[in-house]
C-alpha atoms as a PDB file:
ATOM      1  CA  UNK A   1      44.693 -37.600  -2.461  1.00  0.00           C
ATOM      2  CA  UNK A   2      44.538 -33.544  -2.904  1.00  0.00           C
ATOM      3  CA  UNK A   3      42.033 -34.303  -5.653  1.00  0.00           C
ATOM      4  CA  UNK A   4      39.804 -36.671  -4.080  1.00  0.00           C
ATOM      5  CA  UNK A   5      39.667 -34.289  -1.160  1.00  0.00           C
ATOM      6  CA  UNK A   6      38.526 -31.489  -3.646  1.00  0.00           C
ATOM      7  CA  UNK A   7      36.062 -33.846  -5.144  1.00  0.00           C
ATOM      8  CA  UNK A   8      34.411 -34.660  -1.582  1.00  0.00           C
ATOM      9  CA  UNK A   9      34.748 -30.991  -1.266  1.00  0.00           C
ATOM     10  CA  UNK A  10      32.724 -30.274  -4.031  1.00  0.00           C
ATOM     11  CA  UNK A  11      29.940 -32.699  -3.443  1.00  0.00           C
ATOM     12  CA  UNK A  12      29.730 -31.440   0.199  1.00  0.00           C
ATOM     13  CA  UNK A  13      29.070 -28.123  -1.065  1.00  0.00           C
ATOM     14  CA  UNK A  14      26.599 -29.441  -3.725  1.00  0.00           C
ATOM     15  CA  UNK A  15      24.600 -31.182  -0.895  1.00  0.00           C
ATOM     16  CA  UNK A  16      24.416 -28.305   0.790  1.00  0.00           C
ATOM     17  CA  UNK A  17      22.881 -26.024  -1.900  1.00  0.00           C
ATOM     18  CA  UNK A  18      20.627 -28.903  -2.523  1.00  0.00           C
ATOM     19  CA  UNK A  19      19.539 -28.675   1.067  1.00  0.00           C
ATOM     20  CA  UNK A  20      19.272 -25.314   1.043  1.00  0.00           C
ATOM     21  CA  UNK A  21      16.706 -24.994  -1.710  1.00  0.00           C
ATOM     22  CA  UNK A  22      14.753 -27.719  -0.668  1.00  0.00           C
ATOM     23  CA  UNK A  23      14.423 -25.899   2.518  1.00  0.00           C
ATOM     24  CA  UNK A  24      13.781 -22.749   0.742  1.00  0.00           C
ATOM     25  CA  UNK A  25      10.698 -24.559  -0.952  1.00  0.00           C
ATOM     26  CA  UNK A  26       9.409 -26.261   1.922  1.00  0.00           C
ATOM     27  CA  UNK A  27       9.374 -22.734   3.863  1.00  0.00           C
ATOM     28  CA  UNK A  28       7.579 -21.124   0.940  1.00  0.00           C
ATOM     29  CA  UNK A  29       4.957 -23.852   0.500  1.00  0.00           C
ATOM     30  CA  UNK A  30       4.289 -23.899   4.621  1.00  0.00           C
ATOM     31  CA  UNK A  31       4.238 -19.898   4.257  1.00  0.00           C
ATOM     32  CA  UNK A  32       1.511 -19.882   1.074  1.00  0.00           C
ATOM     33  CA  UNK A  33      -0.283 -22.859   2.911  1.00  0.00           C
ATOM     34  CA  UNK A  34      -0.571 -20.607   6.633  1.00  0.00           C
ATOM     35  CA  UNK A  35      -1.788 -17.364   4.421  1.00  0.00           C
ATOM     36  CA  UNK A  36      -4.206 -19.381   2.061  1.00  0.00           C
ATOM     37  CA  UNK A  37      -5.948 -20.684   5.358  1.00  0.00           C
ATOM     38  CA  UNK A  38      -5.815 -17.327   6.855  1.00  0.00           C
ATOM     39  CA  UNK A  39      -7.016 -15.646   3.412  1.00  0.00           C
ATOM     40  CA  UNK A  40      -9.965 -18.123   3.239  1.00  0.00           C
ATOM     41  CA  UNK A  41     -10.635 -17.867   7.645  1.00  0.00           C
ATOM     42  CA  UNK A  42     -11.153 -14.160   6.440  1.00  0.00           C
ATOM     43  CA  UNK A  43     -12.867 -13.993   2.990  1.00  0.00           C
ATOM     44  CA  UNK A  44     -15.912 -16.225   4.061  1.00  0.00           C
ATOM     45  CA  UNK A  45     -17.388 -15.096   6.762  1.00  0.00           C
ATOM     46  CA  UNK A  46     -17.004 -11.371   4.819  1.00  0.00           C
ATOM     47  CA  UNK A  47     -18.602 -12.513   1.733  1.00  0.00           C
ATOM     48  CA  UNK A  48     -21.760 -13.349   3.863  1.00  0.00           C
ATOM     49  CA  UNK A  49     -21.943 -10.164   5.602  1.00  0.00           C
ATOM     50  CA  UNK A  50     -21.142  -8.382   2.054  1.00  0.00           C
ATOM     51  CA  UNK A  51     -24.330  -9.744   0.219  1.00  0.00           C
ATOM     52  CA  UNK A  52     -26.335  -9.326   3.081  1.00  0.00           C
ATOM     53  CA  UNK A  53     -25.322  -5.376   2.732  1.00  0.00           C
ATOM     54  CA  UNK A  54     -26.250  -5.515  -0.518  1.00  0.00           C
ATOM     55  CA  UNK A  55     -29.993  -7.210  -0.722  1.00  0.00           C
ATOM     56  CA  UNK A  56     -30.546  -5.112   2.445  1.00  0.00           C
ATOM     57  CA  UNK A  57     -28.934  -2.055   0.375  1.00  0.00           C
ATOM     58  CA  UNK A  58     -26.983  -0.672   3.209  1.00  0.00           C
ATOM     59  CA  UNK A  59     -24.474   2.037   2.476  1.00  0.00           C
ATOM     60  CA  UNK A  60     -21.886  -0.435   4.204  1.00  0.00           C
ATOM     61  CA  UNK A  61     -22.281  -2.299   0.571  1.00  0.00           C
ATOM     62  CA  UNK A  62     -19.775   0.282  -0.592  1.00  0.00           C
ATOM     63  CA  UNK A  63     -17.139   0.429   2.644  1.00  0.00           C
ATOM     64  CA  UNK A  64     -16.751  -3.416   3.357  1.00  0.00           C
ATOM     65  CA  UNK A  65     -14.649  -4.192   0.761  1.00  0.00           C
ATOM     66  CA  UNK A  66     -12.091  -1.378   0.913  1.00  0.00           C
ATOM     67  CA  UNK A  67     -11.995  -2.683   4.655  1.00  0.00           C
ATOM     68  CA  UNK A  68     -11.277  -6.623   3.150  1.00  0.00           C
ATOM     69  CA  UNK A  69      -8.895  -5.537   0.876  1.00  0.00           C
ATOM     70  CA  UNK A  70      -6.944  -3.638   3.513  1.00  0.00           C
ATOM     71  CA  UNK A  71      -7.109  -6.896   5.749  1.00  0.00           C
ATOM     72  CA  UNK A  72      -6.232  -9.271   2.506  1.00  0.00           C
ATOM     73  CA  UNK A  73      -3.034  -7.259   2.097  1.00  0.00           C
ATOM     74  CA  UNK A  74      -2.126  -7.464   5.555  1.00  0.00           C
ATOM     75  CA  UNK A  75      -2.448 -11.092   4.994  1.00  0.00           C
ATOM     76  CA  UNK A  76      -0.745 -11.618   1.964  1.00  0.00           C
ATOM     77  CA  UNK A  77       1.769  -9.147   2.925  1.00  0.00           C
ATOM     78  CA  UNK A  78       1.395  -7.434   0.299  1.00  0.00           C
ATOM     79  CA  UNK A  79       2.842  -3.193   1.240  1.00  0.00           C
ATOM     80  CA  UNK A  80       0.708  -0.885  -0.871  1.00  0.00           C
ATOM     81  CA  UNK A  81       2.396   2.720  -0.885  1.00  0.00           C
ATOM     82  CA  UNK A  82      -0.054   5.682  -1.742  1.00  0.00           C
ATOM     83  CA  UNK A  83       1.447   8.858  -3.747  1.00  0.00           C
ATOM     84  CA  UNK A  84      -1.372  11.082  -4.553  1.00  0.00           C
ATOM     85  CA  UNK A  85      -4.956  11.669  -3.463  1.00  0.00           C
ATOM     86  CA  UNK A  86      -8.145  10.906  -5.112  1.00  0.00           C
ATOM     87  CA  UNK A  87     -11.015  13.061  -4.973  1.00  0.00           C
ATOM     88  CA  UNK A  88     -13.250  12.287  -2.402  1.00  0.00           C
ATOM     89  CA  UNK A  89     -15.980  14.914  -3.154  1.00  0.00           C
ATOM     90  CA  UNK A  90     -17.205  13.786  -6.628  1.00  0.00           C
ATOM     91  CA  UNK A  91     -17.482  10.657  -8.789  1.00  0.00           C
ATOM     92  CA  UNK A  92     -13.784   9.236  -9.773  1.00  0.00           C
ATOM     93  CA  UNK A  93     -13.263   7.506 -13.034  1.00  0.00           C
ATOM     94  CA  UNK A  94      -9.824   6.097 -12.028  1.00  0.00           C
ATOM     95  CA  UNK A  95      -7.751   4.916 -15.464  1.00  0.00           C
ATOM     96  CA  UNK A  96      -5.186   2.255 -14.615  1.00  0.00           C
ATOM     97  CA  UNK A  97      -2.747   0.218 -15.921  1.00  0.00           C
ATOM     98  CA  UNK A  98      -3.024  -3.405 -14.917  1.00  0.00           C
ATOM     99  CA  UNK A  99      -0.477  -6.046 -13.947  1.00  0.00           C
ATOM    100  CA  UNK A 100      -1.871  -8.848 -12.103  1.00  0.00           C
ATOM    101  CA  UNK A 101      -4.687  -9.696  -9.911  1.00  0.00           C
ATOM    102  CA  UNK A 102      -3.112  -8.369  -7.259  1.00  0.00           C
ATOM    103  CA  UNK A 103      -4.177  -4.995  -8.781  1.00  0.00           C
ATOM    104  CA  UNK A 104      -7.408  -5.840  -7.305  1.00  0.00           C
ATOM    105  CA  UNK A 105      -6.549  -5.938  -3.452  1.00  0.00           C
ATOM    106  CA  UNK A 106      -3.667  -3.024  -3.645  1.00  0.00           C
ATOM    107  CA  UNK A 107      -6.323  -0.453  -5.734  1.00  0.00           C
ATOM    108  CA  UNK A 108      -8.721  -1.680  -3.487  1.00  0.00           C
ATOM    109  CA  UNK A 109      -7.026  -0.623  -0.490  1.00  0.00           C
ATOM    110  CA  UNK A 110      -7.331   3.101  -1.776  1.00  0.00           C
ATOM    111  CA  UNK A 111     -11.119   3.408  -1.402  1.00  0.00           C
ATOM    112  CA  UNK A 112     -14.372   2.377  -1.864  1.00  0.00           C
ATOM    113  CA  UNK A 113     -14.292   1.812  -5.679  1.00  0.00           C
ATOM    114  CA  UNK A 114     -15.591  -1.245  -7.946  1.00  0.00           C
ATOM    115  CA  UNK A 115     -14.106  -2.267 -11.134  1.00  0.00           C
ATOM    116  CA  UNK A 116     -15.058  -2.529 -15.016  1.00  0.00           C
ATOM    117  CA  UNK A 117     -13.951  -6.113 -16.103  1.00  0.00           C
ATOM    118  CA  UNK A 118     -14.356  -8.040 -19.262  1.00  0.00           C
ATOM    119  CA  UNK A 119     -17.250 -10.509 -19.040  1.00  0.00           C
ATOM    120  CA  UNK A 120     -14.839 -14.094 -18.905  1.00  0.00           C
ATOM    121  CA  UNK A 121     -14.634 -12.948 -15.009  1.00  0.00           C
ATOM    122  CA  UNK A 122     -18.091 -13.341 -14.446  1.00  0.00           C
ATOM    123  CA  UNK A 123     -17.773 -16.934 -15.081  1.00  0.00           C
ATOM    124  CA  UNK A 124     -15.173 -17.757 -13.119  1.00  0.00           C
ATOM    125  CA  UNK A 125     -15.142 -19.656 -10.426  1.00  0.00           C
ATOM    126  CA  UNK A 126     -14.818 -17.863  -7.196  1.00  0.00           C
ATOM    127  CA  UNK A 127     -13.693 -14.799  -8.080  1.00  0.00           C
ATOM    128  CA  UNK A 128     -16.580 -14.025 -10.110  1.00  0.00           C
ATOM    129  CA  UNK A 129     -18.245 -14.028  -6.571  1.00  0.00           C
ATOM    130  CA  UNK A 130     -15.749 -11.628  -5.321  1.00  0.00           C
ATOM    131  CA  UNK A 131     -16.354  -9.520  -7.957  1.00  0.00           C
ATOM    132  CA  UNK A 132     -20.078  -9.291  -8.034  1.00  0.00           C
ATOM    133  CA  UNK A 133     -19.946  -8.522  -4.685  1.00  0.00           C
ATOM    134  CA  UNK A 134     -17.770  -5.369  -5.040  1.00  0.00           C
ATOM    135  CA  UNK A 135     -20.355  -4.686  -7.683  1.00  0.00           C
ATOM    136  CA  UNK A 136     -17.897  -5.328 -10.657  1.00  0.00           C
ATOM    137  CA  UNK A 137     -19.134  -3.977 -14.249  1.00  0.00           C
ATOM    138  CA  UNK A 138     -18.616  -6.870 -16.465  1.00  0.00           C
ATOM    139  CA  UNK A 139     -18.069  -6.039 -20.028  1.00  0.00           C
ATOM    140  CA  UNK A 140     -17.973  -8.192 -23.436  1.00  0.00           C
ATOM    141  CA  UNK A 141     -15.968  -6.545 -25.994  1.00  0.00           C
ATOM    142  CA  UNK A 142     -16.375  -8.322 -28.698  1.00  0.00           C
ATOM    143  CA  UNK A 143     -20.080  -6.944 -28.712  1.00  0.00           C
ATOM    144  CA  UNK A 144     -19.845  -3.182 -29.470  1.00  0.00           C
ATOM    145  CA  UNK A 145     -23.957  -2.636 -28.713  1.00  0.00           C
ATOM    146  CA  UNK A 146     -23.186  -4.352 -24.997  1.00  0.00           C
ATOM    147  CA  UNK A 147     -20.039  -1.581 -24.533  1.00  0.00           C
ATOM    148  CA  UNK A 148     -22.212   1.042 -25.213  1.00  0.00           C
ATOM    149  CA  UNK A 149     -24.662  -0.153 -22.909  1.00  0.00           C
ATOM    150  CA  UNK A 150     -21.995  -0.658 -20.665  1.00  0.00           C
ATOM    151  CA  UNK A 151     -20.729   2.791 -20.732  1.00  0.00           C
ATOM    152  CA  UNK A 152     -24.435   4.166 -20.023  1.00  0.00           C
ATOM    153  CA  UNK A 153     -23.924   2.098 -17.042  1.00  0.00           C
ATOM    154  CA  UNK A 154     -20.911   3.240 -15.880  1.00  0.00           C
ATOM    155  CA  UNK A 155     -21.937   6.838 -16.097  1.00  0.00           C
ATOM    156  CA  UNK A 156     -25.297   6.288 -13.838  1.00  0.00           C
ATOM    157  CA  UNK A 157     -22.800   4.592 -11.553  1.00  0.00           C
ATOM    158  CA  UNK A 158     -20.406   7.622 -11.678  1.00  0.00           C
ATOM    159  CA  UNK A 159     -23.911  10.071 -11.440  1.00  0.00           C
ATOM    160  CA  UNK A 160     -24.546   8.386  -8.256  1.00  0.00           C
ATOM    161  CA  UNK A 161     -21.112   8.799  -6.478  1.00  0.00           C
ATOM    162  CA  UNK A 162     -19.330   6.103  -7.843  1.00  0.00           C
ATOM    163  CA  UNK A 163     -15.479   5.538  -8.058  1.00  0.00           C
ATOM    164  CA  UNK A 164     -15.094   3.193 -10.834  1.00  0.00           C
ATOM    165  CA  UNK A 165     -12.293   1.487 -12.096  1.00  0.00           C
ATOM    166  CA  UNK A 166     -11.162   1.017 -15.593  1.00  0.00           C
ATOM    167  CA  UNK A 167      -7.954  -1.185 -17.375  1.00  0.00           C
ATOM    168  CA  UNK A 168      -7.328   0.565 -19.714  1.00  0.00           C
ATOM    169  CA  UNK A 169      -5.236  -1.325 -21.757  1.00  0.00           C
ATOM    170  CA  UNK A 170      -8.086  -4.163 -22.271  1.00  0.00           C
ATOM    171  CA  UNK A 171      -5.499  -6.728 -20.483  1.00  0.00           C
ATOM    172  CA  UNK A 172      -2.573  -7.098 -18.340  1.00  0.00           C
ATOM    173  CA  UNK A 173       0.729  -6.516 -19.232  1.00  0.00           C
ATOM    174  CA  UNK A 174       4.350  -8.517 -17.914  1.00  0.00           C
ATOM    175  CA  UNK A 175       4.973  -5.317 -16.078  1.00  0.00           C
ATOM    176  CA  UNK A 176       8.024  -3.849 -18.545  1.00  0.00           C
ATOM    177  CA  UNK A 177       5.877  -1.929 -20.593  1.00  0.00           C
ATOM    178  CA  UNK A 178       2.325   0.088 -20.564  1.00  0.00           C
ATOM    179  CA  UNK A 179      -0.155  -1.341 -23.456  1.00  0.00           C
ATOM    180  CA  UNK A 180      -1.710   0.987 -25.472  1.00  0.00           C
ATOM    181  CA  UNK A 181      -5.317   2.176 -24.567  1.00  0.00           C
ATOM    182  CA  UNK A 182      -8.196   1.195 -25.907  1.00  0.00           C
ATOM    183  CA  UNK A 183     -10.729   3.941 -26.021  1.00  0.00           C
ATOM    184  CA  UNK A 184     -14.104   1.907 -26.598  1.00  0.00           C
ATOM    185  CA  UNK A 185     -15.233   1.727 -22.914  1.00  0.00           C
ATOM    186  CA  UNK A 186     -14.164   5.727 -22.609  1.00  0.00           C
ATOM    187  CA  UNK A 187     -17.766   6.617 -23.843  1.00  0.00           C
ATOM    188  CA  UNK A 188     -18.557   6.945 -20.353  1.00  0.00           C
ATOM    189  CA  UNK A 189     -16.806  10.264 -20.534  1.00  0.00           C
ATOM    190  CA  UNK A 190     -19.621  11.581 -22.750  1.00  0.00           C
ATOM    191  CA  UNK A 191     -22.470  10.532 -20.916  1.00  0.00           C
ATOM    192  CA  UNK A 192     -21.029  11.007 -17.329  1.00  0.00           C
ATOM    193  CA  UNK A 193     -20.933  15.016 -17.200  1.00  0.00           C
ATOM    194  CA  UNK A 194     -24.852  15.177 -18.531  1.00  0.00           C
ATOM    195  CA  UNK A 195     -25.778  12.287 -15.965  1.00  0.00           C
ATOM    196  CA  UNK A 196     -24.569  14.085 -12.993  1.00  0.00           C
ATOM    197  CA  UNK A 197     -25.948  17.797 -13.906  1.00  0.00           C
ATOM    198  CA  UNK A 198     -29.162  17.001 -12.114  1.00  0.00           C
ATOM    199  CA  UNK A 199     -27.573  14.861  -9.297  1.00  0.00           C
ATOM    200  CA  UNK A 200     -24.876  15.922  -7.468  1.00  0.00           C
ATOM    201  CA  UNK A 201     -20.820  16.959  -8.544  1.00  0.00           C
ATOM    202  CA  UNK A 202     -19.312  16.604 -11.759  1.00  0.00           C
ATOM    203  CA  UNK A 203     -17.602  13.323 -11.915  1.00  0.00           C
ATOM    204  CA  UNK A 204     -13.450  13.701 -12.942  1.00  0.00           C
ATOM    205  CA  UNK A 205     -11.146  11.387 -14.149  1.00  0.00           C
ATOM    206  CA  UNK A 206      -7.679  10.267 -12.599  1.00  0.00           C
ATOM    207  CA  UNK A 207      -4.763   8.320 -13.775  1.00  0.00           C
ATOM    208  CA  UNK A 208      -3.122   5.336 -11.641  1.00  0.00           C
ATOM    209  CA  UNK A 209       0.105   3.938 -12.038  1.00  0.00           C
ATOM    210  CA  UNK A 210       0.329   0.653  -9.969  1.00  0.00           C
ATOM    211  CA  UNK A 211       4.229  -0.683 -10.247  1.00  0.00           C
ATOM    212  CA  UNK A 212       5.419  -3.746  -7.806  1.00  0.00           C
ATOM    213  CA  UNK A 213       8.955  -2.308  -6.819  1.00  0.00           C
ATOM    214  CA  UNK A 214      10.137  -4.464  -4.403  1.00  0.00           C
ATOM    215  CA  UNK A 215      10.016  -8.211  -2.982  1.00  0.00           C
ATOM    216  CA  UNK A 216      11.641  -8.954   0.209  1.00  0.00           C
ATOM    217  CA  UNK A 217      12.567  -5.484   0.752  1.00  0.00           C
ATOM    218  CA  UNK A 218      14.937  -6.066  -2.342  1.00  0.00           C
ATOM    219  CA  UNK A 219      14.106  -3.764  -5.645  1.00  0.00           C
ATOM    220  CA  UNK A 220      12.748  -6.375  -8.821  1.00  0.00           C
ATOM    221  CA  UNK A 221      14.504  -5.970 -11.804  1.00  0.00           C
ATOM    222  CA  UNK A 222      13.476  -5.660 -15.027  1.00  0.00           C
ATOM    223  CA  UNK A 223      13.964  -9.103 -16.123  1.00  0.00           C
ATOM    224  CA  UNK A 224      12.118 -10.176 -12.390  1.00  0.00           C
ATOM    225  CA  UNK A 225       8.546  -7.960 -12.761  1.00  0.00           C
ATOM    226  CA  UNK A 226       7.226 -10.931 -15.416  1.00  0.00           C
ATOM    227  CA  UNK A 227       7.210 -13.434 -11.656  1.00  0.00           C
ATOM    228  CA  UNK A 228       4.690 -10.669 -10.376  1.00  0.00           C
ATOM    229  CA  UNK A 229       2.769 -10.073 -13.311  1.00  0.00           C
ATOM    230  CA  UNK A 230      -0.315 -12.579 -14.240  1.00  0.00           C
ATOM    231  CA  UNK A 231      -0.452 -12.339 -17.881  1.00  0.00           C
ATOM    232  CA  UNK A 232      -0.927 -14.034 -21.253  1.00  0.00           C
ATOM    233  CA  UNK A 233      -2.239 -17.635 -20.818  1.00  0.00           C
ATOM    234  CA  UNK A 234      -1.104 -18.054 -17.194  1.00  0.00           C
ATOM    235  CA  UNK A 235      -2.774 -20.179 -14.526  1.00  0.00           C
ATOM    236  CA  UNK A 236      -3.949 -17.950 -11.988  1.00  0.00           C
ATOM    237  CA  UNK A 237      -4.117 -20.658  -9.207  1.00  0.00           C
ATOM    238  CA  UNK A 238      -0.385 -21.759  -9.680  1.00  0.00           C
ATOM    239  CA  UNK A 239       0.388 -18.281 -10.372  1.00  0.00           C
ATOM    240  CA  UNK A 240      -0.834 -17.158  -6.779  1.00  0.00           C
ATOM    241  CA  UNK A 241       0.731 -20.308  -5.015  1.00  0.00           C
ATOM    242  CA  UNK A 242       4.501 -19.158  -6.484  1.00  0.00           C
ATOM    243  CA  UNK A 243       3.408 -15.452  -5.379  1.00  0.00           C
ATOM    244  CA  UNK A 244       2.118 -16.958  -1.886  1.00  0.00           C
ATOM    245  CA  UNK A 245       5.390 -18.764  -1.282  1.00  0.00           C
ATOM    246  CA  UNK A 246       7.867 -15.777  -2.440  1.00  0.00           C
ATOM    247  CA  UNK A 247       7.556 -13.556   0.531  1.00  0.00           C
ATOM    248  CA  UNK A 248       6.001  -9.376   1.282  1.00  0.00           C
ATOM    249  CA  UNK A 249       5.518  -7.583  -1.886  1.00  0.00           C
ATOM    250  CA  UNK A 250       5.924  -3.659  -2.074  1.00  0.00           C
ATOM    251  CA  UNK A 251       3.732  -1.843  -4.768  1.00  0.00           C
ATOM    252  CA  UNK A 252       3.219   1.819  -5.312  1.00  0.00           C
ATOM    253  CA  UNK A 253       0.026   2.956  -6.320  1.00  0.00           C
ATOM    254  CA  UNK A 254       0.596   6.615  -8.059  1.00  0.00           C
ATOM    255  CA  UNK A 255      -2.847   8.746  -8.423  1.00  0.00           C
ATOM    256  CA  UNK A 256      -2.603  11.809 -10.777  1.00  0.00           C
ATOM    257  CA  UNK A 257      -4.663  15.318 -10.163  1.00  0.00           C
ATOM    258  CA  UNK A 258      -8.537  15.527 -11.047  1.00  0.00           C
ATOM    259  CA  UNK A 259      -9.517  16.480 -14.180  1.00  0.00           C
ATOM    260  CA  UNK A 260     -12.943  17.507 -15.060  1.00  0.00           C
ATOM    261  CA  UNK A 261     -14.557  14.627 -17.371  1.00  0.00           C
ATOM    262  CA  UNK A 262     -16.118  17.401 -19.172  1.00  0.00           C
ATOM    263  CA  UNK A 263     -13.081  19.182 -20.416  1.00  0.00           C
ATOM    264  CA  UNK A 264     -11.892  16.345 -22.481  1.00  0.00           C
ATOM    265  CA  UNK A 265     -13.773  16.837 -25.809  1.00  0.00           C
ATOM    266  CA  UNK A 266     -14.082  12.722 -26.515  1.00  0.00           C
ATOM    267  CA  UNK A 267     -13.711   9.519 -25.961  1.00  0.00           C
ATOM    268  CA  UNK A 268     -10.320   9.127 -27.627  1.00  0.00           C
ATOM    269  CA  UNK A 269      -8.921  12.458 -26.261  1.00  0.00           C
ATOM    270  CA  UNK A 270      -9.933  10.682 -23.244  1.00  0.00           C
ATOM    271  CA  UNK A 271      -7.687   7.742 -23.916  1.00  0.00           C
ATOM    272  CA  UNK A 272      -4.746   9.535 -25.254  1.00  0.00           C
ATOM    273  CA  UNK A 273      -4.702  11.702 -22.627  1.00  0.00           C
ATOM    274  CA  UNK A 274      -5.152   8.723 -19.703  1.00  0.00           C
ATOM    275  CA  UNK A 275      -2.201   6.584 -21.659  1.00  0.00           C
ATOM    276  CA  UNK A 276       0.303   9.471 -22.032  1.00  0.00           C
ATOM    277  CA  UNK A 277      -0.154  10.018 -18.064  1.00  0.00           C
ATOM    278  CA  UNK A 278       0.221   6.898 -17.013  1.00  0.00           C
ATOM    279  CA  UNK A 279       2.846   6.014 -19.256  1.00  0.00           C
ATOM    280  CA  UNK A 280       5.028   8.566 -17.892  1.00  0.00           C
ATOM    281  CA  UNK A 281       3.962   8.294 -14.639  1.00  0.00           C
ATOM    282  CA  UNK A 282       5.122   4.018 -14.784  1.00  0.00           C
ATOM    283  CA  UNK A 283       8.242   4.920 -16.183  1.00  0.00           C
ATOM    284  CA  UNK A 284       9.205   7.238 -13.350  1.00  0.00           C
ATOM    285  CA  UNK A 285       8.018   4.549 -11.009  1.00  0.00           C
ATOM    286  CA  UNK A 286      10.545   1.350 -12.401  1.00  0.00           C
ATOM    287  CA  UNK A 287      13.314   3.777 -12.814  1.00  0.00           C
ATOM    288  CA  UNK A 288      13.184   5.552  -9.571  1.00  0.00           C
ATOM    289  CA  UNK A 289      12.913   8.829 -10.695  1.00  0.00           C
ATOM    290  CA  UNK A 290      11.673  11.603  -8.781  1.00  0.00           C
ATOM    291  CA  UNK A 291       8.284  12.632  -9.736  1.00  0.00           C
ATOM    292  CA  UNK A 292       7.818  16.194 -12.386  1.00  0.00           C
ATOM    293  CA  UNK A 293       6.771  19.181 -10.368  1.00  0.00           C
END
């Protein structure tokens, strides 16, 4: 009798955990289904007004999407925390490590800025849109004569004002660890300081360290950042529904001092220099140490 008890016990209890995570998944899929309507109620209607502002050439071009992005996140609940400044006087080349596409929106949120991004984004649908019209530099790597073009391009962008972003690591990463940099796409650093001589301020470079840190208000763990991160051969549609679903995500975006473009002697001291910042600056970020003085 005791045991049968126990066994009804038992299956009572494994009905309710059943119950409880089919709740738990019907919750998330309502919550990714209300923000995906709101995201797309939002994005739109923007995108309109965005490439208007562009064939008309209004300044607004620049300001509209830092203004989206900041309502996206809201959205998406997605927390971006700020430590540092960037320069607001001169043309930025910001360096970054990169995690998932939701680097986009939280970097985005910073300022007016437009990426460098390898050229399979410019072919994909939708967000090839959305990146043209935050006037995205699309690169092919595999061509070395079209990066050096590239970097010519960058640098008239950065001549004119520009904060442009760069991945420096060529990819995204699972979030434990910082990819080395490639230095191909640094060229820009060469051509940059003799662009801007006759044009305005000397452009400067500054490292970001983006790190997710918490979801739900509870601190990710190591073996929990690869959920986060959009990686490898990942789908990013499923990949945004399972981020959708899980709930407000906290990421710090860490911006290092300005340093003149000029006083970096190449391409590859460039790099070296960029990674080694970063790098550090990461660690400090998924360990919770202080930042250096």
């Amino acid at each position: 009798m005791k045991r049968s008890l126990n066994a009804l016990g038992s299956e009572g209890g494994m009905d309710t955990l059943v119950f409880h995570g089919f709740m738990m998944r019907l919750l998330g899929s309502i919550r990714a289904t209300v923000l995906l309507a709101a995201f797309i109620a939002v994005t739109l209607p923007l995108m309109l007004l965005q490439w208007l502002f562009l064939k008309l050439g209004l300044k607004q071009a620049k300001t509209l999407p830092n203004s989206y992005h900041k309502l996206v996140c809201r959205i998406l609940g997605i927390r971006v925390h700020v430590e540092g400044k960037l320069a607001s006087d001169r043309p930025v080349l910001l360096v970054s490590n990169h995690i998932s596409w939701l680097d986009i929106p939280a970097l985005s949120t910073v300022a007016p800025l437009s990426f460098v991004a390898k050229a399979e984004v410019g072919v994909w649908p939708f967000v090839s849109l959305l990146a043209k019209l935050q006037r995205t530099v699309f690169v092919d790597r595999t061509r070395r004569t079209l990066v050096k073009d590239k970097a010519g391009e960058i640098a008239e962008r950065l001549a004119t004002g520009d904060t442009i972003v760069l991945f420096a690591e060529g990819t995204s990463s699972d979030g434990n660890r910082i990819l080395p940099f490639r230095s191909s796409l640094f060229s820009a650093a060469s051509l940059a300081p003799n662009a801007a001589n006759d044009n305005g301020p000397e452009p400067v470079v500054q490292t970001v360290s983006i790190a997710y840190t918490h979801l739900h208000g509870l601190p990710i763990l190591r073996h929990e950042r690869p959920f986060i991160a959009w990686y490898g051969d990942m789908d990013m549609m499923s990949h945004a529904w399972n981020v959708l679903k899980s709930g407000p995500i906290d990421v710090t975006v860490r911006i290092g001092e300005p340093v003149r473009l000029a006083s970096l002697r190449d391409r590859k001291a460039l790099a070296a220099f960029s990674e080694a910042e970063v790098r550090q600056s990461y660690v400090e970020q998924v360990t919770a140490r202080p930042r250096a003085a």
